[in-house]
PDB file of N, CA and C in Angstrom:
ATOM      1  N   UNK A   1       6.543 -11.963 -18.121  1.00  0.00           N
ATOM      2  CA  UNK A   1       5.778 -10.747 -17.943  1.00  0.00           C
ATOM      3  C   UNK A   1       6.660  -9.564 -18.299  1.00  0.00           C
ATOM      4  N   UNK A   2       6.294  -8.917 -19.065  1.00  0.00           N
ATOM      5  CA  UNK A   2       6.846  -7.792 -19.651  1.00  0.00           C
ATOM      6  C   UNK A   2       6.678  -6.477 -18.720  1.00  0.00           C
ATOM      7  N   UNK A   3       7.818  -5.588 -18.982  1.00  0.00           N
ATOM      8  CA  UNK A   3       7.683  -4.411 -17.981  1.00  0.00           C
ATOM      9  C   UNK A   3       6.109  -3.618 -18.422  1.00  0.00           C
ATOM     10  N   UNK A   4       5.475  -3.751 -19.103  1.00  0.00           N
ATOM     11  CA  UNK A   4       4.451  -3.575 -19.936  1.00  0.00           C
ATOM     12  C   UNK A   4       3.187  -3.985 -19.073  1.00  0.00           C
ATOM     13  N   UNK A   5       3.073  -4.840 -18.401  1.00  0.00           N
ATOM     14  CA  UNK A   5       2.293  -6.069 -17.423  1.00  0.00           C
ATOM     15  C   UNK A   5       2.375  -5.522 -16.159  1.00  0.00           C
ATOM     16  N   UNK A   6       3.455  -5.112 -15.626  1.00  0.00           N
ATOM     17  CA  UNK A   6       3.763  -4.472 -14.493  1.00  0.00           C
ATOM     18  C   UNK A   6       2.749  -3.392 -13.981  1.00  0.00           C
ATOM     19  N   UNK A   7       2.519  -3.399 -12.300  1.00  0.00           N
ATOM     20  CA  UNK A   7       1.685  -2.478 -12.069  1.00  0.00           C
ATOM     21  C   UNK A   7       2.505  -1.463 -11.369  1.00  0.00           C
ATOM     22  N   UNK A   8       2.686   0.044 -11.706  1.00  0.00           N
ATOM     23  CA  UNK A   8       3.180   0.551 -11.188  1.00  0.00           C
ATOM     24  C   UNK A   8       2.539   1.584 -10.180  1.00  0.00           C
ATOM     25  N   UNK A   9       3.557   1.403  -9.141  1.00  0.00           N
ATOM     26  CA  UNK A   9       2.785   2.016  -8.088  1.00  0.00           C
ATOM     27  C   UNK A   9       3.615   3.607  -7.348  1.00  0.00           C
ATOM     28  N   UNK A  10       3.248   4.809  -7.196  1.00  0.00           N
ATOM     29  CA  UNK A  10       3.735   5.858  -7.117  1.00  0.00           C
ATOM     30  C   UNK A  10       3.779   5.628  -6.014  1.00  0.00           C
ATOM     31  N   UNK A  11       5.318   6.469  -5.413  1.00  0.00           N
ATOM     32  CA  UNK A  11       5.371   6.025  -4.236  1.00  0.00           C
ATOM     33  C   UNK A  11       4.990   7.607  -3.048  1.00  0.00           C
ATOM     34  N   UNK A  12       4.451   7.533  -2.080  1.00  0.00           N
ATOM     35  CA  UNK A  12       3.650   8.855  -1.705  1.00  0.00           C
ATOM     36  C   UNK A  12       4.191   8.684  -0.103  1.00  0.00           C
ATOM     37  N   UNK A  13       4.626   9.877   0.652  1.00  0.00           N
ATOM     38  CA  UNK A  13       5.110   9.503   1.888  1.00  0.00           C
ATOM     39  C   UNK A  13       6.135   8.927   2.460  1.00  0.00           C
ATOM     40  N   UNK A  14       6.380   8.109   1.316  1.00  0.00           N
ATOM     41  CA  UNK A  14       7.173   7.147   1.678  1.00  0.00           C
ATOM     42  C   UNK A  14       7.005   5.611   1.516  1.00  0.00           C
ATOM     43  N   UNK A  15       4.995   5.845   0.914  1.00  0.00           N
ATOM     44  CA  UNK A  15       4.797   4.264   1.193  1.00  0.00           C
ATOM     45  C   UNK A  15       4.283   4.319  -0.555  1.00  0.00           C
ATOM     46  N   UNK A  16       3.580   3.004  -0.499  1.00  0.00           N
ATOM     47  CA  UNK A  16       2.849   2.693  -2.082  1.00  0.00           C
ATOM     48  C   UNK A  16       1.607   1.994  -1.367  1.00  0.00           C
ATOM     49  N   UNK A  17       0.822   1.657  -2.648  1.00  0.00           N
ATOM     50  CA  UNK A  17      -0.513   1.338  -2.030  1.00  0.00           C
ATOM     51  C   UNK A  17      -0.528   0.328  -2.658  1.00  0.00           C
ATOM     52  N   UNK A  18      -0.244  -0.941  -1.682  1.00  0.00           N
ATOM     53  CA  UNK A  18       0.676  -1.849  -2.197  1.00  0.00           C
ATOM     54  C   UNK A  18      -0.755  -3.074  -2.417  1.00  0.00           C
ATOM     55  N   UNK A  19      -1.954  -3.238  -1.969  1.00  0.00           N
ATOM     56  CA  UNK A  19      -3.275  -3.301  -2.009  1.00  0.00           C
ATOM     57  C   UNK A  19      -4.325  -2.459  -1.816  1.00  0.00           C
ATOM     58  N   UNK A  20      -5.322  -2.430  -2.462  1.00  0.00           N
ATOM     59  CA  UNK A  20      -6.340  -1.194  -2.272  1.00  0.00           C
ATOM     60  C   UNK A  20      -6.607  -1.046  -0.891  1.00  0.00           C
ATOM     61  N   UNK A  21      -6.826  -1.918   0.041  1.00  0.00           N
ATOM     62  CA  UNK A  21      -6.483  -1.976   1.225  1.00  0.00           C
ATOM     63  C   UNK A  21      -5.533  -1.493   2.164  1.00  0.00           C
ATOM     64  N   UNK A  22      -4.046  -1.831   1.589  1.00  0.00           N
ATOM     65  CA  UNK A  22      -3.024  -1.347   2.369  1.00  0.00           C
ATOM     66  C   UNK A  22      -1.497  -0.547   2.133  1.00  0.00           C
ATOM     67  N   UNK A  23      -1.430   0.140   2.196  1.00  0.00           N
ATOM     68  CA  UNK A  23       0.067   0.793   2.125  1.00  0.00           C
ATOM     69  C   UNK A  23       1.253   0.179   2.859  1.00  0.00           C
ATOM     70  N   UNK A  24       2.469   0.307   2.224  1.00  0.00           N
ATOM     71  CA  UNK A  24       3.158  -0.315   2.589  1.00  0.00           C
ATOM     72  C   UNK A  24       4.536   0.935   2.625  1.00  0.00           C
ATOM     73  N   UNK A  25       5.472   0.732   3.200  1.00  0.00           N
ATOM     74  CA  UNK A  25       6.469   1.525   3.048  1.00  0.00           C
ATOM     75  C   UNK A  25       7.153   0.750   2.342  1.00  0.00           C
ATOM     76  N   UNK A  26       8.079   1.702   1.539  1.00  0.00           N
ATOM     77  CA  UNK A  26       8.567   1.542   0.367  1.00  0.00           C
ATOM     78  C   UNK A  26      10.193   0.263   0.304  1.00  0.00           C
ATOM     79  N   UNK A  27       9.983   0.249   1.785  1.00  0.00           N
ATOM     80  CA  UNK A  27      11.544  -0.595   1.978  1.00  0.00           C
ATOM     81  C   UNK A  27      11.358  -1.682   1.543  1.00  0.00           C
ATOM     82  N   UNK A  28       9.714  -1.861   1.892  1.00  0.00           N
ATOM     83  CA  UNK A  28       9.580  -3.514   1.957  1.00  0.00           C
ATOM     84  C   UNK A  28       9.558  -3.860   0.900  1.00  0.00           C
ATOM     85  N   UNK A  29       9.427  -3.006  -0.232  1.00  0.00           N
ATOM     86  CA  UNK A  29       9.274  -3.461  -1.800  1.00  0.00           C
ATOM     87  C   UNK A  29      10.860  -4.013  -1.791  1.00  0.00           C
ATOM     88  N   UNK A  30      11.942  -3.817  -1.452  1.00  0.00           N
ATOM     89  CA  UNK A  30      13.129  -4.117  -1.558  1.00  0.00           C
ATOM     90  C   UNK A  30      13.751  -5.563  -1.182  1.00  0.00           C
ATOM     91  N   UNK A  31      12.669  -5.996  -0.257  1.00  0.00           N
ATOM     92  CA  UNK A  31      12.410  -7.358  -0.016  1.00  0.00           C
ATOM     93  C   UNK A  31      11.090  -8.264  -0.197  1.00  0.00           C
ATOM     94  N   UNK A  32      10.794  -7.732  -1.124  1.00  0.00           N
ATOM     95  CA  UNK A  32       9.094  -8.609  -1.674  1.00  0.00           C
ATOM     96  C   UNK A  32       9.675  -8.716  -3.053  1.00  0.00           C
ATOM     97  N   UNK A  33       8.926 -10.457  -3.271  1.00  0.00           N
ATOM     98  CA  UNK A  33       9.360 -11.268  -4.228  1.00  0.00           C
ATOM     99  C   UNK A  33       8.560 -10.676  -5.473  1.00  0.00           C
ATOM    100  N   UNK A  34       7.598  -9.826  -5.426  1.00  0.00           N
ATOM    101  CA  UNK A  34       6.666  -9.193  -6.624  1.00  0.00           C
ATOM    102  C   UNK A  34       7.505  -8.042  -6.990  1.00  0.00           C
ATOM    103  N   UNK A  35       8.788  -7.528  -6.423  1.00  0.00           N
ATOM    104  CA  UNK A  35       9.119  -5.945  -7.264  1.00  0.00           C
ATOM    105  C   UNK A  35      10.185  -5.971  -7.944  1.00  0.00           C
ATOM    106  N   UNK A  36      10.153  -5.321  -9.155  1.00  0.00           N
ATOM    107  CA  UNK A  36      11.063  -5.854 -10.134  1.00  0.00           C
ATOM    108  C   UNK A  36      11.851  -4.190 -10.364  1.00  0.00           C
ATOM    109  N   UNK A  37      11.300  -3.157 -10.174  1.00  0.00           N
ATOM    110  CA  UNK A  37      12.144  -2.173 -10.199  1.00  0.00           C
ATOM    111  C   UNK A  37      11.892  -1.083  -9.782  1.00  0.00           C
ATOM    112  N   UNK A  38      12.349   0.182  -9.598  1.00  0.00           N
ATOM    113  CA  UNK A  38      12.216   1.444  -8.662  1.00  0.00           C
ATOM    114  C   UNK A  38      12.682   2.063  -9.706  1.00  0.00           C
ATOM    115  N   UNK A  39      11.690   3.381  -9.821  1.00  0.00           N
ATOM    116  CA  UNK A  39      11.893   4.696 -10.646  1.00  0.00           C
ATOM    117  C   UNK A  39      12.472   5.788  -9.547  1.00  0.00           C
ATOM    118  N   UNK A  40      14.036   6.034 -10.384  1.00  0.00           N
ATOM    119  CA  UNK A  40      14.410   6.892  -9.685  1.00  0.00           C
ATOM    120  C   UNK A  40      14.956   7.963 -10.528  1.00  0.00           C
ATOM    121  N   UNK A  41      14.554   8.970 -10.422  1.00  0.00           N
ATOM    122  CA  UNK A  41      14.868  10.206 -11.270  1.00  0.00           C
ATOM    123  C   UNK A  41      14.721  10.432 -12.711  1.00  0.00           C
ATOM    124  N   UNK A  42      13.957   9.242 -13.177  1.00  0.00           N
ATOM    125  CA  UNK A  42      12.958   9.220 -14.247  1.00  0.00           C
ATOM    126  C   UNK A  42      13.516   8.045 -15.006  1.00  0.00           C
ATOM    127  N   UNK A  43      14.611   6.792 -14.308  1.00  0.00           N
ATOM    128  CA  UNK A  43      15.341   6.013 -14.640  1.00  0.00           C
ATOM    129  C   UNK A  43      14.529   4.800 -13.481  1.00  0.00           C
ATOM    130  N   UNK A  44      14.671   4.148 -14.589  1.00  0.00           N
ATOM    131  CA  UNK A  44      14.200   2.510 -13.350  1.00  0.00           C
ATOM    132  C   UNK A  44      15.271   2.081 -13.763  1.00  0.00           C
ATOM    133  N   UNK A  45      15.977   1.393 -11.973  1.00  0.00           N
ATOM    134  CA  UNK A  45      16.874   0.310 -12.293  1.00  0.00           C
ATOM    135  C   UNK A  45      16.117  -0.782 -11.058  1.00  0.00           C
ATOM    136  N   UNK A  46      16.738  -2.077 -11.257  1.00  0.00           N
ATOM    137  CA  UNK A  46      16.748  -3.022 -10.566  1.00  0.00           C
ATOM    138  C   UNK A  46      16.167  -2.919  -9.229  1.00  0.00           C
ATOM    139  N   UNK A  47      15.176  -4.363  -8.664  1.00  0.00           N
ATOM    140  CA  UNK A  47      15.427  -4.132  -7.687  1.00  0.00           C
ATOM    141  C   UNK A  47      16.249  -5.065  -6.366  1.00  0.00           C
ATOM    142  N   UNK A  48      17.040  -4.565  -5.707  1.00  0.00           N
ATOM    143  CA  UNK A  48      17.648  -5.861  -4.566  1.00  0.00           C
ATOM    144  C   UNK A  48      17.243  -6.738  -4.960  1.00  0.00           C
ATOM    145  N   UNK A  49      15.191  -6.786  -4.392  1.00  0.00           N
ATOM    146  CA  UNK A  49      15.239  -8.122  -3.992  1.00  0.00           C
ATOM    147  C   UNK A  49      15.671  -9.537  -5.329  1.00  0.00           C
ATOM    148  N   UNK A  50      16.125  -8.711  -6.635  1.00  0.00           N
ATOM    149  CA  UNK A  50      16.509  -9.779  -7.725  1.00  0.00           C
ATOM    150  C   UNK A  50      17.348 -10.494  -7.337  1.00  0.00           C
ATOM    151  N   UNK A  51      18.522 -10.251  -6.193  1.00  0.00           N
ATOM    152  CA  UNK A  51      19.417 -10.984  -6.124  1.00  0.00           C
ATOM    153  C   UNK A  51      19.797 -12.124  -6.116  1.00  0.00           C
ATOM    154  N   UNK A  52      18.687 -12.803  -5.681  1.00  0.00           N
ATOM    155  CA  UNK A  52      18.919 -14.368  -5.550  1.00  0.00           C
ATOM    156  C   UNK A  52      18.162 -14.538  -6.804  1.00  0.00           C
ATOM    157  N   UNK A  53      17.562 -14.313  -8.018  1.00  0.00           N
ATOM    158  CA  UNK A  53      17.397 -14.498  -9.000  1.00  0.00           C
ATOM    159  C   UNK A  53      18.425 -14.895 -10.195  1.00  0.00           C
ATOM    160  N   UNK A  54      18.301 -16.249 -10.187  1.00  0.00           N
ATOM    161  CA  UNK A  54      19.652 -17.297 -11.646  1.00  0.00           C
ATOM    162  C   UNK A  54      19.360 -15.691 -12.374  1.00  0.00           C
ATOM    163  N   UNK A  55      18.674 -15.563 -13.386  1.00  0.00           N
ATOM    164  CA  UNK A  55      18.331 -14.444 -14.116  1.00  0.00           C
ATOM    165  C   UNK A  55      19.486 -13.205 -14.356  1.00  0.00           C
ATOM    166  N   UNK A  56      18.735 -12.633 -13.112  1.00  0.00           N
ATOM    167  CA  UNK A  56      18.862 -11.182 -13.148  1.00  0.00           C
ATOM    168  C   UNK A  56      20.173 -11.145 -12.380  1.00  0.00           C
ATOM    169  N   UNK A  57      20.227 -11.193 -11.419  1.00  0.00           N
ATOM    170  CA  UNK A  57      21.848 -11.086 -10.323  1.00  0.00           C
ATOM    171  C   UNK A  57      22.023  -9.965  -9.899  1.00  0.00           C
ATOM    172  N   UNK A  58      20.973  -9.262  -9.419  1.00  0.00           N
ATOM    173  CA  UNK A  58      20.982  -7.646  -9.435  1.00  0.00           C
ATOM    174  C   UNK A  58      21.840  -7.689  -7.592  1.00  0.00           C
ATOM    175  N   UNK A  59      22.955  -6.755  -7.540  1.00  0.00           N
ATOM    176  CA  UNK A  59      23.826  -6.991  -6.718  1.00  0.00           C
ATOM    177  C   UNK A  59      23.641  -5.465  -6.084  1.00  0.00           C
ATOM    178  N   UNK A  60      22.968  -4.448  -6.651  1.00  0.00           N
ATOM    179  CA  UNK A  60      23.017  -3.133  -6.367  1.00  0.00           C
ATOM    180  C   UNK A  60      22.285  -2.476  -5.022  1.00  0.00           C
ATOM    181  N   UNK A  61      22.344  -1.196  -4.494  1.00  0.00           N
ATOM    182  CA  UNK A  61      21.254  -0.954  -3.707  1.00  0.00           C
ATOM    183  C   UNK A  61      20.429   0.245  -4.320  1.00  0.00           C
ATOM    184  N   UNK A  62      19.456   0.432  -3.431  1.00  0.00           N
ATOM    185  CA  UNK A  62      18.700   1.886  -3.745  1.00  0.00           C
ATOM    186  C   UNK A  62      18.151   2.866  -2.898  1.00  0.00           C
ATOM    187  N   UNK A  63      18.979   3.839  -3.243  1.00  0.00           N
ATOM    188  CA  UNK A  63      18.524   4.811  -1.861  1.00  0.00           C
ATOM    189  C   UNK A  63      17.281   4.726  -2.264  1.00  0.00           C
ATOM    190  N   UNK A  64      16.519   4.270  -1.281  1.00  0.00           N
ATOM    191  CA  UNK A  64      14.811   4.271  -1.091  1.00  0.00           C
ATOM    192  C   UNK A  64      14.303   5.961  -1.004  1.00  0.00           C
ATOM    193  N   UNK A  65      15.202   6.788  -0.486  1.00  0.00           N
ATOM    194  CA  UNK A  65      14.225   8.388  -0.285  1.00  0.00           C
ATOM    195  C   UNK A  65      14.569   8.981  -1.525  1.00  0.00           C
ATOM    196  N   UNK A  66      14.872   8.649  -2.689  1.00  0.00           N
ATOM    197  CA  UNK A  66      14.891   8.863  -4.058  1.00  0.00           C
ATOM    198  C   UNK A  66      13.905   8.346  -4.748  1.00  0.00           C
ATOM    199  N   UNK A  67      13.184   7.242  -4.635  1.00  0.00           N
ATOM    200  CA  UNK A  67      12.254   6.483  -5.352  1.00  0.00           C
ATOM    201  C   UNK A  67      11.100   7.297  -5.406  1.00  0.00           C
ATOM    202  N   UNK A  68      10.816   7.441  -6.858  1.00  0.00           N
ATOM    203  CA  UNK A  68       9.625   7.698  -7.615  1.00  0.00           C
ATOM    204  C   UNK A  68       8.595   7.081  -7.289  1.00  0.00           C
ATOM    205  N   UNK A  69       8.729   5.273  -7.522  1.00  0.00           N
ATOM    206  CA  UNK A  69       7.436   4.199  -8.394  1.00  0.00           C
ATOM    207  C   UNK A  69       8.100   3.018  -8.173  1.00  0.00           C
ATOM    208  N   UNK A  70       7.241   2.202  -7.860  1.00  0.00           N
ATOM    209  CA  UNK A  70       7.450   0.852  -8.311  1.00  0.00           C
ATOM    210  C   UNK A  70       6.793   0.162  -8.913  1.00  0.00           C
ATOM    211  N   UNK A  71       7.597  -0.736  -9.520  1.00  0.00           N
ATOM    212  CA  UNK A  71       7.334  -1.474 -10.746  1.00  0.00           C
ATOM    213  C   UNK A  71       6.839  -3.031 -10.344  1.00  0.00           C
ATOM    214  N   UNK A  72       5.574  -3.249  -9.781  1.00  0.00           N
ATOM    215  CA  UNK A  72       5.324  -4.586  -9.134  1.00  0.00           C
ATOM    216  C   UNK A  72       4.592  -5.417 -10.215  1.00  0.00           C
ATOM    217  N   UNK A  73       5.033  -6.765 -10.066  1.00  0.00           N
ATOM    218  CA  UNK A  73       4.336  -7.763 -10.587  1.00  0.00           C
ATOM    219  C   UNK A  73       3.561  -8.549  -9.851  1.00  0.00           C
ATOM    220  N   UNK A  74       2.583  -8.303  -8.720  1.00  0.00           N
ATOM    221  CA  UNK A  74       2.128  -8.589  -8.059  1.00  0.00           C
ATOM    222  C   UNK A  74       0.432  -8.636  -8.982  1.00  0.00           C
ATOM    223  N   UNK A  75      -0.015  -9.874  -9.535  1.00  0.00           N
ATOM    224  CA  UNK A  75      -1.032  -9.358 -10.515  1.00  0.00           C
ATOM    225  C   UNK A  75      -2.525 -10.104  -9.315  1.00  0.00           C
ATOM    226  N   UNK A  76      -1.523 -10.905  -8.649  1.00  0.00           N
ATOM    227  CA  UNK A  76      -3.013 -11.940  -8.347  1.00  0.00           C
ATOM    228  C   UNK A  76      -3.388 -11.562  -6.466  1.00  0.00           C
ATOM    229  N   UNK A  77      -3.395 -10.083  -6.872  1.00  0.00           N
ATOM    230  CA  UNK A  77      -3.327  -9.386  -5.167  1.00  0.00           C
ATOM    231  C   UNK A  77      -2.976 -10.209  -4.072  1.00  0.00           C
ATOM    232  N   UNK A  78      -1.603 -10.325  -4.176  1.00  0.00           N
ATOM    233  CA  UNK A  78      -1.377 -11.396  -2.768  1.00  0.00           C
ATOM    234  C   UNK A  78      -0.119  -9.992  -1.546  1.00  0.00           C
ATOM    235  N   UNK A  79       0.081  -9.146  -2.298  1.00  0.00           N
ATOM    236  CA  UNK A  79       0.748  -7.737  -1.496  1.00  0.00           C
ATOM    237  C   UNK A  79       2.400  -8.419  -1.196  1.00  0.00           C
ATOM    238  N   UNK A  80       2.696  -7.481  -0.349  1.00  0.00           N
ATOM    239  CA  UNK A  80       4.045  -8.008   0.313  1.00  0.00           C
ATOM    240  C   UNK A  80       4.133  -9.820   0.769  1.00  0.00           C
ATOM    241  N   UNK A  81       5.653 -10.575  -0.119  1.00  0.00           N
ATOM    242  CA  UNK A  81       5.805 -11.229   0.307  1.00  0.00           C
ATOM    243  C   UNK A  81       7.457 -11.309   0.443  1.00  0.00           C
ATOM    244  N   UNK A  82       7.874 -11.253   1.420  1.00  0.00           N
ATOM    245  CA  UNK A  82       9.552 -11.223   1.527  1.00  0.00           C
ATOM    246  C   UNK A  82      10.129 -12.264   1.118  1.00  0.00           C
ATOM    247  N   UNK A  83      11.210 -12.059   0.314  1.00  0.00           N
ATOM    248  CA  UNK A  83      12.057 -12.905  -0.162  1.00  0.00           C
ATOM    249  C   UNK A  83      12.898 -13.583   1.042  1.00  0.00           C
ATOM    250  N   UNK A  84      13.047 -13.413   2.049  1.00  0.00           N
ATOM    251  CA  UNK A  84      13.276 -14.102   2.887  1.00  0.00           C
ATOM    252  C   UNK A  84      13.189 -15.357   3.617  1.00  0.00           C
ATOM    253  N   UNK A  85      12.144 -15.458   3.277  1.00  0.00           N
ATOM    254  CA  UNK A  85      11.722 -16.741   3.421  1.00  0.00           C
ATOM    255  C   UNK A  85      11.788 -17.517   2.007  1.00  0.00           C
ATOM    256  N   UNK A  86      12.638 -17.640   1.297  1.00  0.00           N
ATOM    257  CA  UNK A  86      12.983 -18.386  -0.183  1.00  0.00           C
ATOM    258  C   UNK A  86      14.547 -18.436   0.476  1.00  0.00           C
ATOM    259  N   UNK A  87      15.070 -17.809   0.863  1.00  0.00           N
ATOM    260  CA  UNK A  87      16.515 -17.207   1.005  1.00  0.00           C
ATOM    261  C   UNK A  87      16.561 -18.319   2.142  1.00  0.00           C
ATOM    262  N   UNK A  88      16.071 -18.091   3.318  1.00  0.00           N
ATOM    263  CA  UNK A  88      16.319 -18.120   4.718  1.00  0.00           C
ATOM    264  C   UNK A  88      15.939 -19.633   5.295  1.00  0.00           C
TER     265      UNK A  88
END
């Protein structure tokens, strides 16, 4: 899936509207297995939760009260799912 595919979601408050249904605050994108990156200051980089990704190896953090947008691949509305439970 190409960054192209991605749904991006503006982030407002603090949260995103992470289903038409529900908002989410923006942390949790940092640990949900659907977010692939955060617009920050008109730059997307990485997000955490890549870390355990063979792939990517994204090792970085992100001040969250900077974030623009996120960049979710969440296509088949299933919302927040924490990488934690893959990890843990």
């Amino acid at each position: 899936m190409g960054s192209d595919t991605y749904r991006e979601l503006d982030v407002t408050g603090g949260t995103v509207q992470c289903l038409p249904e529900k908002r989410e605050p923006v942390g949790y994108c940092r640990l949900c297995i659907h977010c692939r990156e955060f617009r920050v200051k008109g730059t997307y980089v990485k997000s955490p939760s890549l870390a355990y990704c063979v792939k990517c190896r994204v090792t970085g953090e992100v001040d969250l009260s900077t974030v623009q947008a996120v960049r979710c691949a969440d296509r088949q509305g299933e919302g927040f799912h924490s990488i934690t439970s893959l990890i843990g």
